[in-house]
C-alpha atoms as a PDB file:
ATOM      1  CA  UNK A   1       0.000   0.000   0.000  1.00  0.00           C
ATOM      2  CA  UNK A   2       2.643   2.503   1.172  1.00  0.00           C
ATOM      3  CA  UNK A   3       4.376   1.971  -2.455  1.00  0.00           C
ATOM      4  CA  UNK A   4       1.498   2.624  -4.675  1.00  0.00           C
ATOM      5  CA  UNK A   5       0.402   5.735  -2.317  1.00  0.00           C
ATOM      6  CA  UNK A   6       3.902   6.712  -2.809  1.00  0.00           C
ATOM      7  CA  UNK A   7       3.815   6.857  -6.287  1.00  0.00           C
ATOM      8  CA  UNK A   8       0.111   8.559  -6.754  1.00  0.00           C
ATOM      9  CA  UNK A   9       1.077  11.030  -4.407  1.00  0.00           C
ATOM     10  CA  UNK A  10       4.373  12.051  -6.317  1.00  0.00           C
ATOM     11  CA  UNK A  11       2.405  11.912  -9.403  1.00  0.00           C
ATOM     12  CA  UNK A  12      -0.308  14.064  -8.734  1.00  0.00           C
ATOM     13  CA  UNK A  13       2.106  16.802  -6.924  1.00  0.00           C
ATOM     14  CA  UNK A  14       3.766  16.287 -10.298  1.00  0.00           C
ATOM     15  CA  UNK A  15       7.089  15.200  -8.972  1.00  0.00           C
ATOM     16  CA  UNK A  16       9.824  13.620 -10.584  1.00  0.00           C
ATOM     17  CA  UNK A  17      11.237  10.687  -8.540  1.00  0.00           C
ATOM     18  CA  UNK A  18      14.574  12.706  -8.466  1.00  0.00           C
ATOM     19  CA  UNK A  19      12.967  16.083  -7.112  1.00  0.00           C
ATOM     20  CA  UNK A  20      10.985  14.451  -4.479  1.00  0.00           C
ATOM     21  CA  UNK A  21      14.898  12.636  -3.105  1.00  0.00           C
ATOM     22  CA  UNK A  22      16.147  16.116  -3.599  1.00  0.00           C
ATOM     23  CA  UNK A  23      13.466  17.385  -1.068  1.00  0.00           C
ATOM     24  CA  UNK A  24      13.799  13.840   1.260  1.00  0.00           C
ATOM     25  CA  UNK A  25      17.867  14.246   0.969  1.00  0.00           C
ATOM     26  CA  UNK A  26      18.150  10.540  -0.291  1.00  0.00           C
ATOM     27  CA  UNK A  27      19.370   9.386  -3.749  1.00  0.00           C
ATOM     28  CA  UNK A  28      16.716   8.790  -6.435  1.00  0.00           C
ATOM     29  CA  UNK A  29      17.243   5.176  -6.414  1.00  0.00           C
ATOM     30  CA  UNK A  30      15.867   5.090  -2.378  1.00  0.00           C
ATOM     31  CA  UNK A  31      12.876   6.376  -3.717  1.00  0.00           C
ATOM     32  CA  UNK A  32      12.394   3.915  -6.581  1.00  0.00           C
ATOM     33  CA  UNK A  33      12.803   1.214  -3.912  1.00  0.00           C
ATOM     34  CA  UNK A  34      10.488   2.412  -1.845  1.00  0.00           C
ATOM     35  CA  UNK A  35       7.749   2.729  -5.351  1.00  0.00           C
ATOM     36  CA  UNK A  36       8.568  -0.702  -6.119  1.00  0.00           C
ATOM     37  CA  UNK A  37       7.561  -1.883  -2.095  1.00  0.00           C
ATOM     38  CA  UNK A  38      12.272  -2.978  -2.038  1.00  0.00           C
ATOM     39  CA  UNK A  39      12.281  -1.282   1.254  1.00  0.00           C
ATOM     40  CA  UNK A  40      10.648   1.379   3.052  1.00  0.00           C
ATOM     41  CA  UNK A  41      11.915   4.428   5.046  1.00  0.00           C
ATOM     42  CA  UNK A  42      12.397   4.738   8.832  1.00  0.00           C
ATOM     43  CA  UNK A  43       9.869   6.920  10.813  1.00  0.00           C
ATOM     44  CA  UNK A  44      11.124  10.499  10.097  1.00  0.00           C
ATOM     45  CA  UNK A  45      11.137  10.150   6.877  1.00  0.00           C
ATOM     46  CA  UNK A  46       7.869   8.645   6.544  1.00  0.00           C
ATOM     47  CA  UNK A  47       6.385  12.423   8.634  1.00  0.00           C
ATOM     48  CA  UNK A  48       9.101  14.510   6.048  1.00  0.00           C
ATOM     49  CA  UNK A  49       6.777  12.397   3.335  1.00  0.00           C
ATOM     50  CA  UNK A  50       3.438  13.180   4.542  1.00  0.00           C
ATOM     51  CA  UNK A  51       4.702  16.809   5.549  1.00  0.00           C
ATOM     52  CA  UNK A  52       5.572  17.439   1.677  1.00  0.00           C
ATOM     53  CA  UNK A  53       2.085  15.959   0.454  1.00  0.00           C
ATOM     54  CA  UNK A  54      -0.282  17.541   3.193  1.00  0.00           C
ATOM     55  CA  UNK A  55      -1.678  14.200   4.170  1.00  0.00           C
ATOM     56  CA  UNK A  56      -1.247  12.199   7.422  1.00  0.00           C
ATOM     57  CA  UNK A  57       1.244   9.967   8.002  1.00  0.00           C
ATOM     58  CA  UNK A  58      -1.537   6.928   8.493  1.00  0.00           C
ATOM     59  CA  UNK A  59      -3.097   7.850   5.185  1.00  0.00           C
ATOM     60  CA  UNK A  60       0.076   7.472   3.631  1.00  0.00           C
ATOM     61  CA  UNK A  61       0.554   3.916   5.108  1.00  0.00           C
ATOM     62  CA  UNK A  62      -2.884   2.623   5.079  1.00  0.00           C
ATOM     63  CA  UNK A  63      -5.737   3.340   2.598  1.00  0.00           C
ATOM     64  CA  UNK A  64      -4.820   3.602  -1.168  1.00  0.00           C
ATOM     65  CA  UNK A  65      -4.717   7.096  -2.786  1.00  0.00           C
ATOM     66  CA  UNK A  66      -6.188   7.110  -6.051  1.00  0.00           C
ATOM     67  CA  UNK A  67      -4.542   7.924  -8.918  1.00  0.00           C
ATOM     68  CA  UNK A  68      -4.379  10.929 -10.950  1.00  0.00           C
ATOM     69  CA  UNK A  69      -5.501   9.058 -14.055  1.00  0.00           C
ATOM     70  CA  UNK A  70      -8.572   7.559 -11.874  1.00  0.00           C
ATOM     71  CA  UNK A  71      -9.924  10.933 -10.956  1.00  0.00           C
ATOM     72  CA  UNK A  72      -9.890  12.232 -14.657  1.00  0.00           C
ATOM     73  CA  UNK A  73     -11.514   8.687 -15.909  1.00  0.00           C
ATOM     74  CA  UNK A  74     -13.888   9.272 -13.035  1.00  0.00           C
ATOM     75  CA  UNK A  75     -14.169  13.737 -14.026  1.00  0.00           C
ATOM     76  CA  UNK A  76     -14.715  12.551 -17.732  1.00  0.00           C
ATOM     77  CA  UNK A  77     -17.791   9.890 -17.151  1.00  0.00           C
ATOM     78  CA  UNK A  78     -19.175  12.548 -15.071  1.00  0.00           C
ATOM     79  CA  UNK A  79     -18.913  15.453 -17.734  1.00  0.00           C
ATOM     80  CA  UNK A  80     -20.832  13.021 -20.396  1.00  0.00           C
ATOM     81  CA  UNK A  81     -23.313  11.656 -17.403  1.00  0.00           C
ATOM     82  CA  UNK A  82     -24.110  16.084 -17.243  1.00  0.00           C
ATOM     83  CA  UNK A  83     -24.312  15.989 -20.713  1.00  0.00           C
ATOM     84  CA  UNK A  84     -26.982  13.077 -20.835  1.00  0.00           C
ATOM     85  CA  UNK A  85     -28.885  14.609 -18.651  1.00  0.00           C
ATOM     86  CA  UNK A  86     -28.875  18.214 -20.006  1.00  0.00           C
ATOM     87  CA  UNK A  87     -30.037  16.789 -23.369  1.00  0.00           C
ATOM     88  CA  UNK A  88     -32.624  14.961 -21.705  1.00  0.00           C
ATOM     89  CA  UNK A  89     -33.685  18.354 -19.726  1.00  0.00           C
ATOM     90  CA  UNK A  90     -34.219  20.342 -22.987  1.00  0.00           C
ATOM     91  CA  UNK A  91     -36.036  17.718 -24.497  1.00  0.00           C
ATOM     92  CA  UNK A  92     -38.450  17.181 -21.575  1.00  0.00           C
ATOM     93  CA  UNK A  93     -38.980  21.183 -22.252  1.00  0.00           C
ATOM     94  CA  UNK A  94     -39.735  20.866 -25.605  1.00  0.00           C
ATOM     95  CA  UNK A  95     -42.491  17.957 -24.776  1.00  0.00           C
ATOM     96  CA  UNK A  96     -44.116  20.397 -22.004  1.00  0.00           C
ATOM     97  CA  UNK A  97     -43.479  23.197 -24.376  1.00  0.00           C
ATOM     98  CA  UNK A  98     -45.660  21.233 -26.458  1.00  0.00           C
ATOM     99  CA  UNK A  99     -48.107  20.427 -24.385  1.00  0.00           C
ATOM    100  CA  UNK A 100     -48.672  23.515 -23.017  1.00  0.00           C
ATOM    101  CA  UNK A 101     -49.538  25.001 -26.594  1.00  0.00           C
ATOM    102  CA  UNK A 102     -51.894  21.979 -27.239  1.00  0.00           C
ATOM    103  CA  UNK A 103     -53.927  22.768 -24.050  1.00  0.00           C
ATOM    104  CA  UNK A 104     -53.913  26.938 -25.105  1.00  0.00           C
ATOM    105  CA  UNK A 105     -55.100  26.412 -28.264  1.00  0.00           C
ATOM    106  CA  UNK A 106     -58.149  23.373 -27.177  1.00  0.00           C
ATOM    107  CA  UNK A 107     -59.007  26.130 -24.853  1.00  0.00           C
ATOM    108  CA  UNK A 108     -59.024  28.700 -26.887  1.00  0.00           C
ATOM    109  CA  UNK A 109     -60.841  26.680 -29.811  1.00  0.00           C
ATOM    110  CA  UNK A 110     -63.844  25.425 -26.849  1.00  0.00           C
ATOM    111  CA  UNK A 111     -63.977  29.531 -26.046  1.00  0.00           C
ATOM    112  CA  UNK A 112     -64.437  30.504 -29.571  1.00  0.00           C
ATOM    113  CA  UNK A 113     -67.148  27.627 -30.205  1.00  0.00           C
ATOM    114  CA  UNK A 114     -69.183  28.864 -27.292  1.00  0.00           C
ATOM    115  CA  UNK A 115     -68.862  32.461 -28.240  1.00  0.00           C
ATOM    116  CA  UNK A 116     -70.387  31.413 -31.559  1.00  0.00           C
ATOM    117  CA  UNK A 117     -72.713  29.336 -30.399  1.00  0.00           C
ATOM    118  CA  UNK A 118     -74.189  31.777 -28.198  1.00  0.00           C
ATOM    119  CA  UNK A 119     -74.101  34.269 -30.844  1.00  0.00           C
ATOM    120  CA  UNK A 120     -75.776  32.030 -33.214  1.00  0.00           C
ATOM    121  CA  UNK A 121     -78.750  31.374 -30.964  1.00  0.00           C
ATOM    122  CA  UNK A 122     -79.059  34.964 -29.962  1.00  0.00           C
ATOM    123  CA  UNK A 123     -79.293  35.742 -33.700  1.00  0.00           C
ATOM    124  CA  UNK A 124     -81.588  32.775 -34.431  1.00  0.00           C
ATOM    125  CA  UNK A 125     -83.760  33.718 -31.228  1.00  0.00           C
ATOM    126  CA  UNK A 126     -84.242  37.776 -32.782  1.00  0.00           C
ATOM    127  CA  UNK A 127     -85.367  35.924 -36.210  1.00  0.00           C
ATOM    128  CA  UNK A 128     -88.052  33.908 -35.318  1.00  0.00           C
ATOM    129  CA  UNK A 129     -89.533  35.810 -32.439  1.00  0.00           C
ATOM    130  CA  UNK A 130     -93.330  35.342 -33.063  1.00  0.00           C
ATOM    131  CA  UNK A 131     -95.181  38.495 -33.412  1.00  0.00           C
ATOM    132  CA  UNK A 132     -97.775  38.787 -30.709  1.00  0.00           C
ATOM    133  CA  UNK A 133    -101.153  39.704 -32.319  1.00  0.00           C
ATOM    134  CA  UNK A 134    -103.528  40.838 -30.011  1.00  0.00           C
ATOM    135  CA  UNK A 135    -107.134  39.727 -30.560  1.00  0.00           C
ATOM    136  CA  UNK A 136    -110.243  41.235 -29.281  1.00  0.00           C
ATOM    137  CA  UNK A 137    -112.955  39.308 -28.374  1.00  0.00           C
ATOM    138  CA  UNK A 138    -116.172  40.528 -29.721  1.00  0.00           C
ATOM    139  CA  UNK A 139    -118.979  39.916 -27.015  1.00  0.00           C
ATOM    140  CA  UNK A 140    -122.067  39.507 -28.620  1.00  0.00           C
ATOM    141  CA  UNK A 141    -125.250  39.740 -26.772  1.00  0.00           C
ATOM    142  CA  UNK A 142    -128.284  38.178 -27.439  1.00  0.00           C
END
């Protein structure tokens, strides 16, 4: 474990095995041991190594860090998972979009229809309004 945190932690801080001896004070070769899990260094220089990556020394012996390359793999399926779901966003739009002028216009269309109708039988209704003719009843007496 401490090898392979060794070597995603160099690689993400973007040191070189040589600069990361150079800070250390060891020859590059000490550190290449210590990537390949050869050997590993004594207690101070296991704090000097967690000092220079801002972790703790217990992270750096127990849990694997991930890789560099895992986190971009990781940012990348993540970017096209937004994008999926973006696409399927405006096109959900679109269908209520759609919807929403479908309901308009039937409403509109059933307002119009009863406004004619009700003109329509208000003009038919004036039309055909019997005229009243008033009769008188002649009374005759016999």
């Amino acid at each position: 474990m401490f090898n392979e945190n060794l070597r995603n932690l160099r690689k993400q801080k973007g040191l070189s095995q040589e600069e990361l001896a150079e800070r250390l004070h060891v020859v590059r070769q000490t550190v290449s041991k210590w990537e390949k899990g050869r050997s590993v260094p004594d207690a101070d220089l296991l704090i000097r190594i967690a000092e220079i990556f801002e972790i703790s020394v217990s992270t750096l012996l127990g849990d694997t860090v991930e890789s560099s390359e895992d986190k971009n793999i990781i940012a990348q399926k993540l970017e096209q998972l937004n994008a999926l779901l973006a696409e399927k966003n405006r096109r959900s739009r679109r269908i209520w979009k759609a919807v929403a002028i479908i309901l308009i216009s039937f409403a509109v269309i059933t307002v119009l229809l009863i406004i004619l109708n009700i003109s329509t039988y208000q003009s038919f209704s004036t039309s055909t309004n019997p005229v009243i003719i008033e009769q008188k009843e002649q009374i005759i007496i016999p």
